[in-house]
Protein backbone atom coordinates (compact mmCIF):
# COMPACT_ATOMS: atom_id res chain seq x y z
CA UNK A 1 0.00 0.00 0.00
CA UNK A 2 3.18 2.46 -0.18
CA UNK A 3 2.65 2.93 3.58
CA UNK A 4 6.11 1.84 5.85
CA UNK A 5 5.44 0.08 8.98
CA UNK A 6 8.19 0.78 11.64
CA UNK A 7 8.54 -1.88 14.43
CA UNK A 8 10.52 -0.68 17.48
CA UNK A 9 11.36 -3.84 19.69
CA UNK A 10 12.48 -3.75 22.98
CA UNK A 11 14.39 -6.22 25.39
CA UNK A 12 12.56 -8.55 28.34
CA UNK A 13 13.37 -5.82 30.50
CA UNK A 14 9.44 -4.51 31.52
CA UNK A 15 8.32 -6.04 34.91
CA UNK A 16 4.78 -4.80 34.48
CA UNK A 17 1.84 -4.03 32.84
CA UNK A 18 2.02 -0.14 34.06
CA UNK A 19 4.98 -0.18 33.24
CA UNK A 20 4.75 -1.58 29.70
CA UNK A 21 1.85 0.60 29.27
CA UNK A 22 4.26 3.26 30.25
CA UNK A 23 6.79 2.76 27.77
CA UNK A 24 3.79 2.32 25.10
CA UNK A 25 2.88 6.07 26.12
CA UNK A 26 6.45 7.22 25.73
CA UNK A 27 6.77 5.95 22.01
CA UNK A 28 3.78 7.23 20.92
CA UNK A 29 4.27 10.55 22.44
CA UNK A 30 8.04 10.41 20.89
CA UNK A 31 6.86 9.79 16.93
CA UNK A 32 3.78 12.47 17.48
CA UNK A 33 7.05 15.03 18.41
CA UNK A 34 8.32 14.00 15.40
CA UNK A 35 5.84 14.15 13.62
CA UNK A 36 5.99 10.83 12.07
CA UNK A 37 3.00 8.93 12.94
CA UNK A 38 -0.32 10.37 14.86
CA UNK A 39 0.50 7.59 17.01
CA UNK A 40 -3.51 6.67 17.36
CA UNK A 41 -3.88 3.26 18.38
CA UNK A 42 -7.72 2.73 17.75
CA UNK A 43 -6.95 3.84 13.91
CA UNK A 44 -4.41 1.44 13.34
CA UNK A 45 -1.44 4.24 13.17
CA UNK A 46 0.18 2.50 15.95
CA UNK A 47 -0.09 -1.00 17.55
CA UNK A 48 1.35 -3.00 20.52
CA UNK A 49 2.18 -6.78 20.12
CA UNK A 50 3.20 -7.56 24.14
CA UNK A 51 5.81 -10.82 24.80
CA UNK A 52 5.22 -12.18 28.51
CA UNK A 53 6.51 -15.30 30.22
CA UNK A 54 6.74 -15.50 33.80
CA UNK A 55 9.19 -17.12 36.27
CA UNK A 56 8.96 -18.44 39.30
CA UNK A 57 10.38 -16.63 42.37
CA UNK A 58 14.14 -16.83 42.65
CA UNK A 59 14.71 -18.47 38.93
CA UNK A 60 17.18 -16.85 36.87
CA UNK A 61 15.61 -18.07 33.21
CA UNK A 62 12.17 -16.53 31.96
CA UNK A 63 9.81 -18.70 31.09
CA UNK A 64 8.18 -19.72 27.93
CA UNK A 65 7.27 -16.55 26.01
CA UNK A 66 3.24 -16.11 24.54
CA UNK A 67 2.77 -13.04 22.04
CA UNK A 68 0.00 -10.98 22.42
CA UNK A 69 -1.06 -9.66 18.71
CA UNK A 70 -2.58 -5.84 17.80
CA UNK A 71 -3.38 -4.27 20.95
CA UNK A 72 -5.18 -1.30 20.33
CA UNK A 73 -5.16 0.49 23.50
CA UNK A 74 -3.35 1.20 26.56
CA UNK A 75 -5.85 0.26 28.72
CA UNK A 76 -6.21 -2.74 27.30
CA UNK A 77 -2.31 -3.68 27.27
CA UNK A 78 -2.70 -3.74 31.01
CA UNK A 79 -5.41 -5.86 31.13
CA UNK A 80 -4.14 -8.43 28.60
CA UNK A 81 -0.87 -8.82 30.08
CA UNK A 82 -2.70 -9.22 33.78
CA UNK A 83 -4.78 -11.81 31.96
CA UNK A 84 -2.07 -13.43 30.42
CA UNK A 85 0.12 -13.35 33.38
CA UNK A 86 -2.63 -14.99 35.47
CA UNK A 87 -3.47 -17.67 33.02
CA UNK A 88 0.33 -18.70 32.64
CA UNK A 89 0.67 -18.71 36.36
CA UNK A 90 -2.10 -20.69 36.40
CA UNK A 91 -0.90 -23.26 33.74
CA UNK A 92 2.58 -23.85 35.44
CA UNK A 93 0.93 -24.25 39.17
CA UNK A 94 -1.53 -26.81 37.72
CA UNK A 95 1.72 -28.86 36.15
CA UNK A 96 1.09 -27.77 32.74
CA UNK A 97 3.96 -26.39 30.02
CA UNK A 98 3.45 -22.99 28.84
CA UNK A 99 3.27 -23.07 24.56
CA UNK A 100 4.86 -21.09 22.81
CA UNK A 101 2.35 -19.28 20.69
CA UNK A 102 0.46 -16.20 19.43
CA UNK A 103 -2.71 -15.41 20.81
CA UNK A 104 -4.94 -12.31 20.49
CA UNK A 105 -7.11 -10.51 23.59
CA UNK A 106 -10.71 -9.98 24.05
CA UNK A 107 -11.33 -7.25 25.70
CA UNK A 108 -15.53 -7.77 26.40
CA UNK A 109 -14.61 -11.00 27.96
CA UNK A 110 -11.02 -9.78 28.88
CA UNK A 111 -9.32 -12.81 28.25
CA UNK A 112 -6.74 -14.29 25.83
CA UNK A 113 -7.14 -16.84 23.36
CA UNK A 114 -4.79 -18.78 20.66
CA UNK A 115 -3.84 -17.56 17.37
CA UNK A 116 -1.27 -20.33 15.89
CA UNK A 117 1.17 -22.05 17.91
CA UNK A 118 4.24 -21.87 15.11
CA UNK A 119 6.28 -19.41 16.62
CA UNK A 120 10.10 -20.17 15.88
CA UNK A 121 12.17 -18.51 13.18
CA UNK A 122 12.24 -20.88 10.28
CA UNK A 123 8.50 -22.04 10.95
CA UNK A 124 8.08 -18.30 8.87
CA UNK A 125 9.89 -20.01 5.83
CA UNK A 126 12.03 -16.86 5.18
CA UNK A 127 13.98 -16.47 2.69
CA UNK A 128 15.33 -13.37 0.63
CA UNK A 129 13.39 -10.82 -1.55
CA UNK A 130 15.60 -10.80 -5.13
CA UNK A 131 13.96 -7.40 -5.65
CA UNK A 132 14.91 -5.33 -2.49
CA UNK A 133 18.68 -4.07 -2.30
CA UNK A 134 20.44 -4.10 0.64
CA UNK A 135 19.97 -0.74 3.01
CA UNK A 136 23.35 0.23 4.33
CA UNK A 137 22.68 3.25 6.51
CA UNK A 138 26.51 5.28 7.14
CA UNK A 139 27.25 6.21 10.84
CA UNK A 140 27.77 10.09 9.76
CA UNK A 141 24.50 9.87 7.88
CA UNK A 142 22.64 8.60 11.15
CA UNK A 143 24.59 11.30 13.07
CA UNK A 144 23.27 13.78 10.59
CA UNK A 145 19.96 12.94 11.21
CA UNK A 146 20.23 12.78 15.09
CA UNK A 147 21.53 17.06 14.48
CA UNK A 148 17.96 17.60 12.94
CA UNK A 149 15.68 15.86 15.85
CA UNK A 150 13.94 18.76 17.75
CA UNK A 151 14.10 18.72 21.01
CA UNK A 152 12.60 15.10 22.33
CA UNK A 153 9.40 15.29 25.13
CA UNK A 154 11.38 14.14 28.30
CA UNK A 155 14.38 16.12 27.78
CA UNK A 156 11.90 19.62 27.09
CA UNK A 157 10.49 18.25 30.49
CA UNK A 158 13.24 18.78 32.00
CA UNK A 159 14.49 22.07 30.77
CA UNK A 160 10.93 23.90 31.72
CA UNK A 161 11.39 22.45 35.17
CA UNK A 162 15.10 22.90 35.31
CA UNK A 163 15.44 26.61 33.20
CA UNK A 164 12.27 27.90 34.05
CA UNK A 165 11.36 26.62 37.23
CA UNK A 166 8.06 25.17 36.38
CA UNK A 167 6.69 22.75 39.10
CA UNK A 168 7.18 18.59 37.75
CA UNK A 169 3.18 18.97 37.18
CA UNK A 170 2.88 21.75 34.98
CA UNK A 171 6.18 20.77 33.11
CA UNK A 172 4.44 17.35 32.62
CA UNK A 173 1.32 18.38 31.47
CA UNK A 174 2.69 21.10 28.81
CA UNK A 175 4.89 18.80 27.06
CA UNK A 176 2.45 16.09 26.96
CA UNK A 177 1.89 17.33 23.31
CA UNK A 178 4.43 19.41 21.06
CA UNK A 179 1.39 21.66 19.84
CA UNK A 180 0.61 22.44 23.35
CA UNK A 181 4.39 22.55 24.42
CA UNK A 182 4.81 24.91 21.33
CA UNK A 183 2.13 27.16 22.49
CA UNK A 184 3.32 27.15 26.37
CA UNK A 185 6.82 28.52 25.12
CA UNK A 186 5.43 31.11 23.10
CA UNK A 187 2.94 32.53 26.05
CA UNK A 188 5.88 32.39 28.17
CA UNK A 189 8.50 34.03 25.41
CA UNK A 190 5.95 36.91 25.02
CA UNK A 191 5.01 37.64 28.83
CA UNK A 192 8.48 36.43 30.45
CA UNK A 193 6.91 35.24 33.49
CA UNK A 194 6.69 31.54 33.32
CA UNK A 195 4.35 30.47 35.96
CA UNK A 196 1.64 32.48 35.26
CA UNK A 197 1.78 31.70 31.21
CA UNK A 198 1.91 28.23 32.41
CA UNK A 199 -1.32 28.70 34.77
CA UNK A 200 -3.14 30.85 32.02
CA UNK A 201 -2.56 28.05 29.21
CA UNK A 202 -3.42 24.87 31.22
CA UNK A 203 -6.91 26.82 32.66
CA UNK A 204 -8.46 29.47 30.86
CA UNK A 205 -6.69 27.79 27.60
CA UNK A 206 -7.45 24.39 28.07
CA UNK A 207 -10.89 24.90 29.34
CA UNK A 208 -12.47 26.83 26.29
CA UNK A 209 -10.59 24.53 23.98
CA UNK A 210 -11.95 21.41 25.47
CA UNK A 211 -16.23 23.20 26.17
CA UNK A 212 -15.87 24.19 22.41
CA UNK A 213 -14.22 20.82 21.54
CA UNK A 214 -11.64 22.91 19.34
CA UNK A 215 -8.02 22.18 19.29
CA UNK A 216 -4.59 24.47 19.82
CA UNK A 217 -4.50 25.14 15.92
CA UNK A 218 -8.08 26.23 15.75
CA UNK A 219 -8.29 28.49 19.21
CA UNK A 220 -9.05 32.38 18.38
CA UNK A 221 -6.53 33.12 20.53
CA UNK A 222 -2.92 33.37 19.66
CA UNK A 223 0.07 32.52 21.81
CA UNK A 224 1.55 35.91 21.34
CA UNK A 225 -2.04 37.96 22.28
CA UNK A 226 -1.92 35.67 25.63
CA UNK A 227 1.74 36.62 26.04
CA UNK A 228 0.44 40.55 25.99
CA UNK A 229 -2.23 40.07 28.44
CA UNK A 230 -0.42 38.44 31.01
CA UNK A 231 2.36 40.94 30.46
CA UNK A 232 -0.50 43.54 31.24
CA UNK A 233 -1.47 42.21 33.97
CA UNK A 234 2.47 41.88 35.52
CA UNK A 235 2.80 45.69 34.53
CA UNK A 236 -0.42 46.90 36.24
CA UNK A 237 -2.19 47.87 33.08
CA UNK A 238 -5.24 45.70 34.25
CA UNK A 239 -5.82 43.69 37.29
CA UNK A 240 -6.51 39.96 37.19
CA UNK A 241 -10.09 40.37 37.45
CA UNK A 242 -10.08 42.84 34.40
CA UNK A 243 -7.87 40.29 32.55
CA UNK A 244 -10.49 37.39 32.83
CA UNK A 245 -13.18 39.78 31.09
CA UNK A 246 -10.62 40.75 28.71
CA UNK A 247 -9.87 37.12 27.68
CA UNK A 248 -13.69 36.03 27.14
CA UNK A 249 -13.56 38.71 24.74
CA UNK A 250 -10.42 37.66 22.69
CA UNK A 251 -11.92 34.48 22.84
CA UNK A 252 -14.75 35.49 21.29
CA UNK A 253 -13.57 38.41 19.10
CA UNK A 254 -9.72 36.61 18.43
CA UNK A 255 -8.70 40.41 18.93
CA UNK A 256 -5.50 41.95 20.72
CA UNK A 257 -5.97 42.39 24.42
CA UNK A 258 -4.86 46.38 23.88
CA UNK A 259 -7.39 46.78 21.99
CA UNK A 260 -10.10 45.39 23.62
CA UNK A 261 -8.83 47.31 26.77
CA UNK A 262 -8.80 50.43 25.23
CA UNK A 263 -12.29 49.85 23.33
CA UNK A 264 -14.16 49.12 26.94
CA UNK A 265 -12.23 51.45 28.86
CA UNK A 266 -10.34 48.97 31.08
CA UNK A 267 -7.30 50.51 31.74
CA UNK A 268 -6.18 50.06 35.46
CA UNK A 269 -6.58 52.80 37.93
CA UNK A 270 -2.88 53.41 39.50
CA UNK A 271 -2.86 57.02 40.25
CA UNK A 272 -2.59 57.51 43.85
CA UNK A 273 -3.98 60.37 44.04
CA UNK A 274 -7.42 59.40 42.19
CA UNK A 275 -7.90 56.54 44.22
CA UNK A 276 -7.12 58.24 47.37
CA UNK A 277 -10.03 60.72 46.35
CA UNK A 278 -12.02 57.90 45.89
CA UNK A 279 -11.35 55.80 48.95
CA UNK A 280 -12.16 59.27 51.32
CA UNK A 281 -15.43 60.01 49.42
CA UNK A 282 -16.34 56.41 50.60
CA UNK A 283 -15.14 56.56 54.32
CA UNK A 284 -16.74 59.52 54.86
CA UNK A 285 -20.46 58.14 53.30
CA UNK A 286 -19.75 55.27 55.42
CA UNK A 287 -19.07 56.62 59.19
CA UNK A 288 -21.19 53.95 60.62
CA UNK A 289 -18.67 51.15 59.38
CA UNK A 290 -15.78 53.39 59.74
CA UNK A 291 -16.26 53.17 63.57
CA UNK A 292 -16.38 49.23 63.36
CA UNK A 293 -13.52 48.94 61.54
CA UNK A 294 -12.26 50.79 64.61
CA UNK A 295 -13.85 48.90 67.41
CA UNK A 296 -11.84 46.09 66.01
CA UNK A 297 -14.31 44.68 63.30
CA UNK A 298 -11.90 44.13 60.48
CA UNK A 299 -14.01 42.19 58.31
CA UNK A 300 -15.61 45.24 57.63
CA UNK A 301 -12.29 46.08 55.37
CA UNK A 302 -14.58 43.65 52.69
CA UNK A 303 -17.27 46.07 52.60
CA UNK A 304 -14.74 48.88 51.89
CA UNK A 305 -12.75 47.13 49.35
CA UNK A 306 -16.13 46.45 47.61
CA UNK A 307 -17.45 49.50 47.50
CA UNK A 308 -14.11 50.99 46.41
CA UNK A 309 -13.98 48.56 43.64
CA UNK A 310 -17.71 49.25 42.55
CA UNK A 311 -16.98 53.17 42.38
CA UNK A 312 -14.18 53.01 40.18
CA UNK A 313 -16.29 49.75 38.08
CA UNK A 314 -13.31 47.45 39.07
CA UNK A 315 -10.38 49.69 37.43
CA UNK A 316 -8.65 50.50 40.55
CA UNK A 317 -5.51 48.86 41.47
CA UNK A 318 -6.67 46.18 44.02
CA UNK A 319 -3.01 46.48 45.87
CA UNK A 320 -2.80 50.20 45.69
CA UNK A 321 -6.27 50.23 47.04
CA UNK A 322 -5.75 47.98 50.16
CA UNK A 323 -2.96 49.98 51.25
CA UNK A 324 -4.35 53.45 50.88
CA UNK A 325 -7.39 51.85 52.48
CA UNK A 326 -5.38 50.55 55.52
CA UNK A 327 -3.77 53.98 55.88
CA UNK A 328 -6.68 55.92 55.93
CA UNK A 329 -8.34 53.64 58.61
CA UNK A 330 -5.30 53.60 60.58
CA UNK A 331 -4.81 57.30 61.13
């Protein structure tokens, strides 16, 4: 059909079925980086054929090996090779021999059943293809190709955690994907503060994407207009709250947060001065709960803050207004 198949083998090495479900994950997530395969198991991009034997306890030599044919899932890896594991255990403890043979899993009755039982080299009848030349691949023509990898998913792991001081959580989930990795680093190039990109793109970016069912490459917003509205927020241009409307509205609109600022009038209020003005006009409407405030009731500060924030339609520097506040009540 013109369409290469690519078998990556490994060693007897996997103790068990997490783990080989594990390693499943990793290649898949390894040729989707590459973008060499979509790595889709139900599809048929990308299949597992599983090898387990067991031993007993303190023995050296594995046991007979059984191959498990075209799993299509990682769940269902798991649960084959517990099946399997089982049923061998099973075999040997009721004094039968293990065969060595290929058998396939059913996973509505979650079992496994035999293929064929012809498992050794030469029952294949091999033999050479007159047609196909030999493939000799040159050590500097491998090396050449190992220059042009991008960056692989564990070792980008690493670097966000180890560069940029992400926590092992957010490092994991942003590189689970290269789109969404790609995306991340862009916030993050844009705004400079990598924590908060991070928080921004796994929340507000991953929720709307997954309600509307859209993916990274069809979201209205860009990495580089996300960038800009977290670096408003860091440079007081709007406060948080501010920046959540702002972002519904990019969403909606795919416009740049500037301009949607300056269009509603959302600029943040940081002149001391102003909000100073504002905060007295308040205290002095409000003796009643000034005198609280003073007879020890601090919650009362809530009521202030609100009303503050409600006068100036939530443009006022929440910090700036806290501490003026504070001040004012103080003296």
């Amino acid at each position: 059909a013109g369409v290469p198949l690519l078998e990556i083998v490994s060693a007897p090495e996997i103790r068990s079925a997490v783990e080989a479900s594990e390693y499943g994950k990793a290649i898949r997530q390894i040729v989707r980086y590459l973008d060499v395969c979509d790595g889709n198991l139900e599809e048929g991009s990308m299949r597992c054929d599983i090898n387990v034997s067991v031993k007993k306890i303190g023995s050296e030599k594995l046991g007979t090996r059984v191959e498990i044919k075209n799993i299509n899932s990682f769940r269902f890896i798991e649960k084959a090779i517990e099946y399997e594991v089982d049923r061998q255990i099973e075999e040997i403890e009721a004094g039968r021999k293990i065969i060595q043979e290929t058998r396939l899993y059913d996973p509505d009755k979650n079992r496994t059943f035999t293929m064929r039982t012809k498992e050794d080299a030469q029952d294949y009848r091999y033999f050479p293809d007159p047609d196909l030349l030999p493939l000799r691949l040159t050590d500097e023509y491998i090396s050449n190709l190992k220059k042009e990898l991008p960056e692989l998913p564990f070792a980008r792991e690493q670097r966000l955690i180890q560069e940029q001081g992400l926590p092992d959580y957010d490092a994991t989930v942003l590189t689970a994907e290269k789109d969404l990795a790609d995306f991340y680093e862009t916030v993050a190039q844009a705004c400079g503060n990598y924590k908060a990109a991070s928080n921004w793109v796994m929340t507000e970016v991953m929720r709307e994407l997954n309600t509307a069912g859209q993916s990274l490459q069809t979201s209205p917003i860009k990495p580089e207009s996300l960038g800009k509205l977290i670096k408003m927020i860091d440079e007081r241009e709007i406060s948080g709250k501010m920046a959540k409307t702002v972002f519904a509205e990019m969403w909606k609109t795919g416009q740049d947060p500037q301009s949607i600022v300056r269009a509603q009038g959302l600029t943040q209020i940081t002149d001391t001065q102003q909000i100073e003005k504002i905060i007295e006009e308040i205290l002095t409407a409000h003796a009643a709960q000034v005198s609280e405030y003073k007879a020890g009731k601090t919650k009362v500060l809530g009521f202030f803050v609100g009303a503050i924030m409600k006068a100036t339609k939530g443009q006022a520097n929440p910090d700036l207004v806290n501490k003026i506040l504070k001040e004012k009540l103080q003296s």
